[in-house]
N, C-alpha and C. Protein backbone atom coordinates (compact mmCIF):
# COMPACT_ATOMS: atom_id res chain seq x y z
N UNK A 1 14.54 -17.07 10.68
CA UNK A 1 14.37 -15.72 11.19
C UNK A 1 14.93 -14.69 10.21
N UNK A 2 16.23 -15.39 9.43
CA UNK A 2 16.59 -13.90 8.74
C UNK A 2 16.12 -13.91 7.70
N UNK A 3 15.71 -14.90 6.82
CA UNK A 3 14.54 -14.89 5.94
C UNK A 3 13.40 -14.41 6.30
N UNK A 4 12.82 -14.22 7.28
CA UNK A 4 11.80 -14.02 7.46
C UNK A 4 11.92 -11.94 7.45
N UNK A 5 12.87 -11.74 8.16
CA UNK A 5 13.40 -10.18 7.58
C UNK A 5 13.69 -9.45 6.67
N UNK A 6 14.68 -10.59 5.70
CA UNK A 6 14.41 -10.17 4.36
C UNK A 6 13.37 -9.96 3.52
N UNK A 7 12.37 -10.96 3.46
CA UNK A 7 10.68 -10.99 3.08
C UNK A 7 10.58 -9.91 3.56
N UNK A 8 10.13 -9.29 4.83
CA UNK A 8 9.79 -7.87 5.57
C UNK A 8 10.21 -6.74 4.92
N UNK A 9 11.83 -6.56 4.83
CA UNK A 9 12.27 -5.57 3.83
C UNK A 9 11.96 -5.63 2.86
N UNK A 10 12.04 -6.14 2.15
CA UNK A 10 11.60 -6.37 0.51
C UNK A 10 9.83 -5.91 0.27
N UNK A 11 9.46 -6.29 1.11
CA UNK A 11 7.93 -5.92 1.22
C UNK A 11 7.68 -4.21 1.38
N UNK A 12 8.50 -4.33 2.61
CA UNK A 12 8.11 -2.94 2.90
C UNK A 12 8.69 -1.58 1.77
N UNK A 13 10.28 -2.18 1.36
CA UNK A 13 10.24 -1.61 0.18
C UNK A 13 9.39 -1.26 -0.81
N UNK A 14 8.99 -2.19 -1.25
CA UNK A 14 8.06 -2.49 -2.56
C UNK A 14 6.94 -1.55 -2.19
N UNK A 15 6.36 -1.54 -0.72
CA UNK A 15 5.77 -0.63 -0.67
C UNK A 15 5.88 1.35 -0.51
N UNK A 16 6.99 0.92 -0.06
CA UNK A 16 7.66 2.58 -0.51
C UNK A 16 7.35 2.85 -1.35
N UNK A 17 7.88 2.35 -2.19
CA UNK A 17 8.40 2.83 -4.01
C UNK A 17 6.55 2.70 -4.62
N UNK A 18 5.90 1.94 -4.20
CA UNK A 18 4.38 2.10 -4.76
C UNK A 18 3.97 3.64 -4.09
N UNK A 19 3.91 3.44 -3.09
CA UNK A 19 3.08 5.12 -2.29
C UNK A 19 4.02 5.72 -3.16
N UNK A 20 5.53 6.18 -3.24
CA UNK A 20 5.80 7.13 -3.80
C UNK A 20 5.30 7.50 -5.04
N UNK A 21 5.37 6.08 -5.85
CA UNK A 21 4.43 6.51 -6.93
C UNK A 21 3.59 6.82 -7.47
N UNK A 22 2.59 6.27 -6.70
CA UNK A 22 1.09 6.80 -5.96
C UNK A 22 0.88 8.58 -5.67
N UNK A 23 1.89 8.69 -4.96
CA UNK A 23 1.64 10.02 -4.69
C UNK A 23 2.08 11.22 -5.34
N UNK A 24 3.05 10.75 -6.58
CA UNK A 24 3.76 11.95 -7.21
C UNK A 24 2.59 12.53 -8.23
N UNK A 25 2.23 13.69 -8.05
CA UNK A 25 1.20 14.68 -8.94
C UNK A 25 1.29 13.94 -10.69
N UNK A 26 2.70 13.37 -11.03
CA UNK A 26 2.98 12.87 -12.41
C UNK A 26 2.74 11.67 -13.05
N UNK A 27 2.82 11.08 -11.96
CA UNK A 27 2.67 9.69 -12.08
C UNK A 27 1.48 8.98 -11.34
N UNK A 28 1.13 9.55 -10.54
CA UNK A 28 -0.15 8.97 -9.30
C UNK A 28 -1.07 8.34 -9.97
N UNK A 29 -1.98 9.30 -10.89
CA UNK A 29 -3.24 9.33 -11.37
C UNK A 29 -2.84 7.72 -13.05
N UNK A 30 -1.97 7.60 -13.17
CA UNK A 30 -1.56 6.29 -13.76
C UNK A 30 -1.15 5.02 -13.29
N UNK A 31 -0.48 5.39 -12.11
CA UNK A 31 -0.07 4.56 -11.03
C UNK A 31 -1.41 3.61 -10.79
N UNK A 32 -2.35 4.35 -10.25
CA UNK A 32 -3.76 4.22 -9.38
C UNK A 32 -4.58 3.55 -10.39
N UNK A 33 -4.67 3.92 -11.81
CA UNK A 33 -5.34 3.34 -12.66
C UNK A 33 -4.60 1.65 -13.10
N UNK A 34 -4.04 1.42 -12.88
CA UNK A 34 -3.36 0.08 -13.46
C UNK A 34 -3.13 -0.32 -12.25
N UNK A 35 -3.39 0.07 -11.04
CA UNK A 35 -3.46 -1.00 -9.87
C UNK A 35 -5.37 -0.92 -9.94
N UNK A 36 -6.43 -0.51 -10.56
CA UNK A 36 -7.43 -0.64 -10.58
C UNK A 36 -8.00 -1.16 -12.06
N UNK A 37 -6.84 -1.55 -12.72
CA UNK A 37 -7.06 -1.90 -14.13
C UNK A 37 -8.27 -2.94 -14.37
N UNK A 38 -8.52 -3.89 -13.17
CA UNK A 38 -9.80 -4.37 -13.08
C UNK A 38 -9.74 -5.06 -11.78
N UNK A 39 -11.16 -5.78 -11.93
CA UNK A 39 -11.70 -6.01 -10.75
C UNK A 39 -10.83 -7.02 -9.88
N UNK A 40 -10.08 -7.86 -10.26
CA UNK A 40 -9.55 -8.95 -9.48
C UNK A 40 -8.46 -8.06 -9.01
N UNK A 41 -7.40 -7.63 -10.21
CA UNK A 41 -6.50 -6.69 -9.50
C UNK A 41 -6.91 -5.35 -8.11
N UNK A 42 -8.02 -5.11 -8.17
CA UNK A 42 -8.74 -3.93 -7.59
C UNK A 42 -8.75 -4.44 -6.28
N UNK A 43 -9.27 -5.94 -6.25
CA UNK A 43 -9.34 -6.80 -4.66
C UNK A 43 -8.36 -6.75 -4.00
N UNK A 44 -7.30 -7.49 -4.93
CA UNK A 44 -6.17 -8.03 -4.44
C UNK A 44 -5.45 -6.85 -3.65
N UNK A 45 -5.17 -5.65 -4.51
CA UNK A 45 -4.64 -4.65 -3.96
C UNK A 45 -5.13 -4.08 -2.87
N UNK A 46 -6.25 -4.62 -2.89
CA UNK A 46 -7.07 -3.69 -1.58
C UNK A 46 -7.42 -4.13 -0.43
N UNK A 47 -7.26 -5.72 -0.73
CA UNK A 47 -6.71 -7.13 0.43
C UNK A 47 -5.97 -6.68 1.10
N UNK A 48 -4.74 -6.59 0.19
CA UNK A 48 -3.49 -6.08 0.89
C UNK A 48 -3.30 -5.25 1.71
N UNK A 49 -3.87 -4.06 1.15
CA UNK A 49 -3.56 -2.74 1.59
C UNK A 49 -4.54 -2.35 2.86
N UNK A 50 -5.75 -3.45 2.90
CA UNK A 50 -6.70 -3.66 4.46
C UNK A 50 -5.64 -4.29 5.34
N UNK A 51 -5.43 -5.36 5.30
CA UNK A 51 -4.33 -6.07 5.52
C UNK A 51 -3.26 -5.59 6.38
N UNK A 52 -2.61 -4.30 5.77
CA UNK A 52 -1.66 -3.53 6.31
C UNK A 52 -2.20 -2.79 7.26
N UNK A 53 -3.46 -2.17 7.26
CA UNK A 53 -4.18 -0.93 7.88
C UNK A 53 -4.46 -1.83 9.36
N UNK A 54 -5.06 -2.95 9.36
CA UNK A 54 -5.32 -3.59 10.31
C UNK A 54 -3.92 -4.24 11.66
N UNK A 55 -3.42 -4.16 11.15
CA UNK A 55 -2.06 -4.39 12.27
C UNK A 55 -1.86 -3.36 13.16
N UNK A 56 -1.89 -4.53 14.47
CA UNK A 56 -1.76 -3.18 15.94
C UNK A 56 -0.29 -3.14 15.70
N UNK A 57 0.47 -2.09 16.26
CA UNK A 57 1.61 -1.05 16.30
C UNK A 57 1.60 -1.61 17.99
N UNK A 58 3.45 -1.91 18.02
CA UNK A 58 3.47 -1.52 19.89
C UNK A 58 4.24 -1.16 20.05
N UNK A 59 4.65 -0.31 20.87
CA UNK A 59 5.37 1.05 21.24
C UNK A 59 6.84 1.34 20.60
N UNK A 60 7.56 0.42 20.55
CA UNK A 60 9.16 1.08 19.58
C UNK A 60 9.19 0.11 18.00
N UNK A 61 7.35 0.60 17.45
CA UNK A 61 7.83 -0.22 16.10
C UNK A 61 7.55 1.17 14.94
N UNK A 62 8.28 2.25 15.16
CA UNK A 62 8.11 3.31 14.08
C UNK A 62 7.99 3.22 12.75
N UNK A 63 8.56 2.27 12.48
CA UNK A 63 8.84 1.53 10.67
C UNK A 63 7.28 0.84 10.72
N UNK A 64 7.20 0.33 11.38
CA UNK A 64 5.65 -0.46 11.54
C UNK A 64 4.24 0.67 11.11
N UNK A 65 4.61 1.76 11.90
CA UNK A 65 3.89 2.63 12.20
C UNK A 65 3.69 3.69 11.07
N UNK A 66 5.01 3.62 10.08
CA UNK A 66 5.02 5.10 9.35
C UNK A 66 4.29 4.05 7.75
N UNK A 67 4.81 2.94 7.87
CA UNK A 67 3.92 1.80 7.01
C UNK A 67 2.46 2.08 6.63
N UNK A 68 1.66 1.51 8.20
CA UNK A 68 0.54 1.79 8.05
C UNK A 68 0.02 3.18 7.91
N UNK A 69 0.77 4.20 8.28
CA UNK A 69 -0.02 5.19 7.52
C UNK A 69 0.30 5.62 6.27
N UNK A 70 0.63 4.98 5.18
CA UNK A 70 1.26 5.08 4.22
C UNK A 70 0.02 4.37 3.73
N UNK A 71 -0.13 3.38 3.83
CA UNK A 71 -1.18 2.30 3.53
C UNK A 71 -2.65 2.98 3.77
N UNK A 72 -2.58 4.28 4.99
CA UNK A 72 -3.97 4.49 4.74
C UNK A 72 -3.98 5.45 3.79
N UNK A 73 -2.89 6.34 3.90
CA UNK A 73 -2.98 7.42 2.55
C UNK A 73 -3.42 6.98 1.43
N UNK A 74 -2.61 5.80 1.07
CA UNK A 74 -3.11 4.89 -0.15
C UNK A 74 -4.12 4.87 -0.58
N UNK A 75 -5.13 3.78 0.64
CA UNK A 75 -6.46 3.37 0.90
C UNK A 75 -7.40 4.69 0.12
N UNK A 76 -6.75 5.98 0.63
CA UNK A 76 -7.79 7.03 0.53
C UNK A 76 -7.39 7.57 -0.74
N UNK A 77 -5.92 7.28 -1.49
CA UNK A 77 -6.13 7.62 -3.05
C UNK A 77 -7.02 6.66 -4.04
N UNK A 78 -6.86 5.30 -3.54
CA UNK A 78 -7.15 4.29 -4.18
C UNK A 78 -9.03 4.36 -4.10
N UNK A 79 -9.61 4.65 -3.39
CA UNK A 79 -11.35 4.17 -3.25
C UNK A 79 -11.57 5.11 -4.56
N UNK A 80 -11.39 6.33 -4.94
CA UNK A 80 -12.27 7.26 -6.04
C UNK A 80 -12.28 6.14 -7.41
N UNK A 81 -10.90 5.77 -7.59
CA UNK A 81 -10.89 4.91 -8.47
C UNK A 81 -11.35 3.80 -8.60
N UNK A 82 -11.72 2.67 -7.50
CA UNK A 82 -11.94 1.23 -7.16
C UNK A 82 -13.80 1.93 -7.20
N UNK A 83 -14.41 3.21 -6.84
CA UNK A 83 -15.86 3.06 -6.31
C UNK A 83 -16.30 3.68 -8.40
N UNK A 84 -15.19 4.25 -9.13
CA UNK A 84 -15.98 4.26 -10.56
C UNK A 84 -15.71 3.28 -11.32
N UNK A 85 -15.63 2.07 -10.76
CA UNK A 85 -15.51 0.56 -11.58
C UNK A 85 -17.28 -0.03 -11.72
């Protein structure tokens, strides 16, 4: 079980620190390109990041919740780049 929490944090971290990077005006538009650097990477990331979007939320999971919409923000920086491959 507490392994299984740690994995969780660590994840969800990792995904912080990506959206943030994702989203800073300085770094985004480089960020986005080297997670679309090609096609296998382009999947994988976008596995994932379906992956996340698809999980039901139930009522006191806010961390759950502020996740997936993080993941869709993503989703919606990530397609301009993944659809000019």
């Amino acid at each position: 079980m507490r392994r299984t929490m740690l994995r969780a944090t660590l994840i969800r971290e990792a995904f912080l620190l990506l959206h943030s990077l994702a989203s800073n005006p300085k770094y985004g538009a480089s960020v986005l390109q080297v997670l679309t650097n090609t096609k296998a990477q382009s999947r994988l990331f976008l596995s994932v990041v379906s992956r996340i979007t698809s999980r039901r939320i139930q009522e006191n999971q806010t961390d759950k919740a502020d996740i997936i919409e993080m993941a869709r923000e993503l989703l919606q920086r990530i397609l301009p780049y993944v659809r000019d491959m």
